[in-house]
Protein backbone atom coordinates (compact mmCIF):
# COMPACT_ATOMS: atom_id res chain seq x y z
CA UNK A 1 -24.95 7.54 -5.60
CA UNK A 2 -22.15 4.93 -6.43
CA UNK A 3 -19.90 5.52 -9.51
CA UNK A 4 -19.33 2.38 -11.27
CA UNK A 5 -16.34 3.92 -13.60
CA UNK A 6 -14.91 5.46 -10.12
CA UNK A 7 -15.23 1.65 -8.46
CA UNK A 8 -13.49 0.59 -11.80
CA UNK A 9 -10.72 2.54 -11.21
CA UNK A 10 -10.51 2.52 -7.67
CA UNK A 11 -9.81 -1.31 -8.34
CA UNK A 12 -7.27 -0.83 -10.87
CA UNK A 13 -5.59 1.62 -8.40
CA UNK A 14 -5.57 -1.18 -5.98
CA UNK A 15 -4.32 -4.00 -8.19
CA UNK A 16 -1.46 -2.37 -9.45
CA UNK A 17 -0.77 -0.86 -5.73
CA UNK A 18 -0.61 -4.30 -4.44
CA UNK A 19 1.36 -5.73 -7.24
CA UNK A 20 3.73 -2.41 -6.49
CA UNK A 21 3.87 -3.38 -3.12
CA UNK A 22 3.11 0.12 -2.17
CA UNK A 23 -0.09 1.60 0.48
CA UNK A 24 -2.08 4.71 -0.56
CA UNK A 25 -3.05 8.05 1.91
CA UNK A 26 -5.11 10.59 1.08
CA UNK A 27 -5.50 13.92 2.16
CA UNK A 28 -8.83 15.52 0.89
CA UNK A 29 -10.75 18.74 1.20
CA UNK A 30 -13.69 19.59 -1.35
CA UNK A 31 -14.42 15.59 -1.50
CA UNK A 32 -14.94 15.30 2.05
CA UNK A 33 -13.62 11.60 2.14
CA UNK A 34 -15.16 10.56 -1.22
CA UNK A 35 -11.61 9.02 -2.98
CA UNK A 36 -11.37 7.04 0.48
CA UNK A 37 -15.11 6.12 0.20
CA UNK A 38 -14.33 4.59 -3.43
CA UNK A 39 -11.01 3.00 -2.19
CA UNK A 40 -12.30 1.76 0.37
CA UNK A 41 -15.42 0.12 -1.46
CA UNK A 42 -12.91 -2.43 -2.52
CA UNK A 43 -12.74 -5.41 -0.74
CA UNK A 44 -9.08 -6.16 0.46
CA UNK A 45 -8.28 -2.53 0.63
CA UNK A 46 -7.02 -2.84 3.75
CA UNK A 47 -3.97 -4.67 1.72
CA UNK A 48 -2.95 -1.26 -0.05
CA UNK A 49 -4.57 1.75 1.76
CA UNK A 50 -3.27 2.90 5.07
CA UNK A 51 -5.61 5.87 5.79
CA UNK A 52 -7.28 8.97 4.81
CA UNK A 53 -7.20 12.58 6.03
CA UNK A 54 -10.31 14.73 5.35
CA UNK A 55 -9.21 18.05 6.68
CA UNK A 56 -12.12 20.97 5.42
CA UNK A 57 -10.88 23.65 7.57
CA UNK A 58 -7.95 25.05 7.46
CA UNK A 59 -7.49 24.64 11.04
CA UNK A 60 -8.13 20.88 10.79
CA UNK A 61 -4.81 21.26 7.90
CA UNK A 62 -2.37 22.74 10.05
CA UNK A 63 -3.44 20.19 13.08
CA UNK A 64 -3.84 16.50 11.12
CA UNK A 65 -1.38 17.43 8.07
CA UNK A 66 1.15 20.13 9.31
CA UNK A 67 0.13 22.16 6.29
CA UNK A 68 1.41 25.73 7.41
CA UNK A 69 -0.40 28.65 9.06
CA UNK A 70 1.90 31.35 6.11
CA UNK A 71 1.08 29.24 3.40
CA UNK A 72 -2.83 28.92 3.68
CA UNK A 73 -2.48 32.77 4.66
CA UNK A 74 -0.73 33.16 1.49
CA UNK A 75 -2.14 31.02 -1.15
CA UNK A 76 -5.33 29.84 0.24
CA UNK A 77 -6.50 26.44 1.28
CA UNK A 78 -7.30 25.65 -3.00
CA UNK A 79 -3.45 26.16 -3.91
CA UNK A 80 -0.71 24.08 -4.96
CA UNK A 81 1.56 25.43 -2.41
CA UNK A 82 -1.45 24.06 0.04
CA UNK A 83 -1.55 20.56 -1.38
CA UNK A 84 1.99 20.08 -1.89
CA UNK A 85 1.99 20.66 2.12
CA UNK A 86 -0.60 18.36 2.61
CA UNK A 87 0.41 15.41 0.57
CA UNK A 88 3.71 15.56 2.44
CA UNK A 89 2.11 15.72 5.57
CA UNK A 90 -0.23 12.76 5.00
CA UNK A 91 2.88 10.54 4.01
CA UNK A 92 4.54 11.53 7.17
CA UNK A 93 1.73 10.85 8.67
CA UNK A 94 1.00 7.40 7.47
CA UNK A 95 2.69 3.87 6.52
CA UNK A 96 2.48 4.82 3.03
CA UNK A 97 4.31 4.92 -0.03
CA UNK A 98 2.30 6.92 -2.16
CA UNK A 99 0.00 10.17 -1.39
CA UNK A 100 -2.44 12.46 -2.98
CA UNK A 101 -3.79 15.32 -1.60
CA UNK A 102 -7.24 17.10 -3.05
CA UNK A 103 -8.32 20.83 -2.36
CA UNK A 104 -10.97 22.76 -4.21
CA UNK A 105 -14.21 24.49 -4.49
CA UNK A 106 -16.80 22.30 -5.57
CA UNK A 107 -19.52 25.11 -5.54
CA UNK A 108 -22.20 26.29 -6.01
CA UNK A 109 -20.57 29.52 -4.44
CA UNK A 110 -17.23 30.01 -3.15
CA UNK A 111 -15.28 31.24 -6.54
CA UNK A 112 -13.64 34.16 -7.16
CA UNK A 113 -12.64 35.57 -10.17
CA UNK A 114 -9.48 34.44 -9.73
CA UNK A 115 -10.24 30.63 -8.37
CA UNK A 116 -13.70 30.15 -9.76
CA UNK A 117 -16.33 27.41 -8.72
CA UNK A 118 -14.31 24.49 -10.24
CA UNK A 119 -10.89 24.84 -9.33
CA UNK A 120 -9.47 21.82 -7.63
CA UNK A 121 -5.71 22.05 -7.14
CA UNK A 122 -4.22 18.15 -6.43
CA UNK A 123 -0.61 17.10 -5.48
CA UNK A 124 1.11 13.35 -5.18
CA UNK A 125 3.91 11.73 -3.52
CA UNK A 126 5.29 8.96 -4.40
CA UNK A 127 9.18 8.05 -3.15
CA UNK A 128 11.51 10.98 -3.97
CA UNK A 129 8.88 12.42 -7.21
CA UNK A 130 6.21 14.86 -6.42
CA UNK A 131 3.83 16.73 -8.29
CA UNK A 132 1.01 19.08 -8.21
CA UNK A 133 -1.53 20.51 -10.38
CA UNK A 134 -4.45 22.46 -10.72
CA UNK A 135 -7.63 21.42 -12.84
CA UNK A 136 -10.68 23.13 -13.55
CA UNK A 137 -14.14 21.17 -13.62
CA UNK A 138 -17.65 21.90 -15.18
CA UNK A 139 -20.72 21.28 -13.21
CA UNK A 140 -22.75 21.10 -10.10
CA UNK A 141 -21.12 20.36 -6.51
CA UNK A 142 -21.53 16.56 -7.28
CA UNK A 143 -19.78 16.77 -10.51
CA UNK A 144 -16.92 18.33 -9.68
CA UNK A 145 -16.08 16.35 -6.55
CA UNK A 146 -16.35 12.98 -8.61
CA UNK A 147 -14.63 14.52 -11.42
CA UNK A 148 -11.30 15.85 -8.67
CA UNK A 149 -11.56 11.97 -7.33
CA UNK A 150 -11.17 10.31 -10.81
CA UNK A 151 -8.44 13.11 -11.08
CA UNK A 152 -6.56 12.10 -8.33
CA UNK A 153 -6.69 8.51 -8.48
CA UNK A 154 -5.81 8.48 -12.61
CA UNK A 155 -2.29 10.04 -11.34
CA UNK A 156 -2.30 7.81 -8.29
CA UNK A 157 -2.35 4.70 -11.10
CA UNK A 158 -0.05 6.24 -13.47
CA UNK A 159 2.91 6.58 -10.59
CA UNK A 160 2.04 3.76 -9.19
CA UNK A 161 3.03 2.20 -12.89
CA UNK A 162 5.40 3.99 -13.61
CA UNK A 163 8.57 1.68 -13.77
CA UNK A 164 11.13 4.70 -13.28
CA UNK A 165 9.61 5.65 -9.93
């Protein structure tokens, strides 16, 4: 099912990208590919996004992103410590100047009490700032991964705005 606001912004993300000057990554988990599938809906993409990551397992996160083998022990795959790793690994990784990274549980099982079915932590890259935060989501699977892609591309647009970065 195709997201008209999420092609909206997807756009916007590009435009101001290519005015910027700068090329998107992403590194994704619970969307399995869905924030590239929107990017990449755009035609003359290929102008601003360099490539995107989906790495489920945490195995395929240690090979593709050098996320580490201590910090997925220690935090889990949906942590900020895990994302942080993986945005900075997809930037390494890439031609880019600008990275977000997505990891969650989408649902419908999953959660614990203590990361519950909606829990998507996110990081970004961009030039010496980083970030990372952690967002919980209402809904079924669906919902939540569209909700963690609007997520991550809203920040990706903001930085890639922002005139202090």
């Amino acid at each position: 099912m195709v997201d008209d606001a999420l092609l909206i912004l997807a756009a916007e993300v590009g435009v101001a990208l290519k005015r910027r000057g700068w090329i998107l990554v992403l590194a994704e988990s619970c969307t399995g590919g869905m924030a590239a599938q929107y990017v990449t809906a755009i035609p003359g993409s290929s102008n601003w996004f360099d490539r995107g990551f989906v790495t489920y397992s945490n195995a395929s996160k240690i090979e593709m992103l050098g996320v580490s083998p201590q910090a997925l022990e220690a935090h889990g795959a949906v942590s900020e410590v895990v994302v942080q790793e993986m945005t900075r690994g997809a930037i390494a990784r890439s031609h880019a100047q600008i990275s977000a990274a997505i990891s969650g549980i989408a649902g419908p099982d999953g959660g614990t009490p203590e990361k519950p079915v909606g829990t998507v932590c996110f990081a970004w890259v961009a030039g010496k700032y980083a970030s990372s935060a952690t967002a919980h989501f209402e809904g079924d699977r669906e919902k939540v991964r569209r909700q963690a892609v609007e997520y991550a591309l809203r920040e990706v647009l903001r930085l890639t705005l922002d005139a202090d970065l």
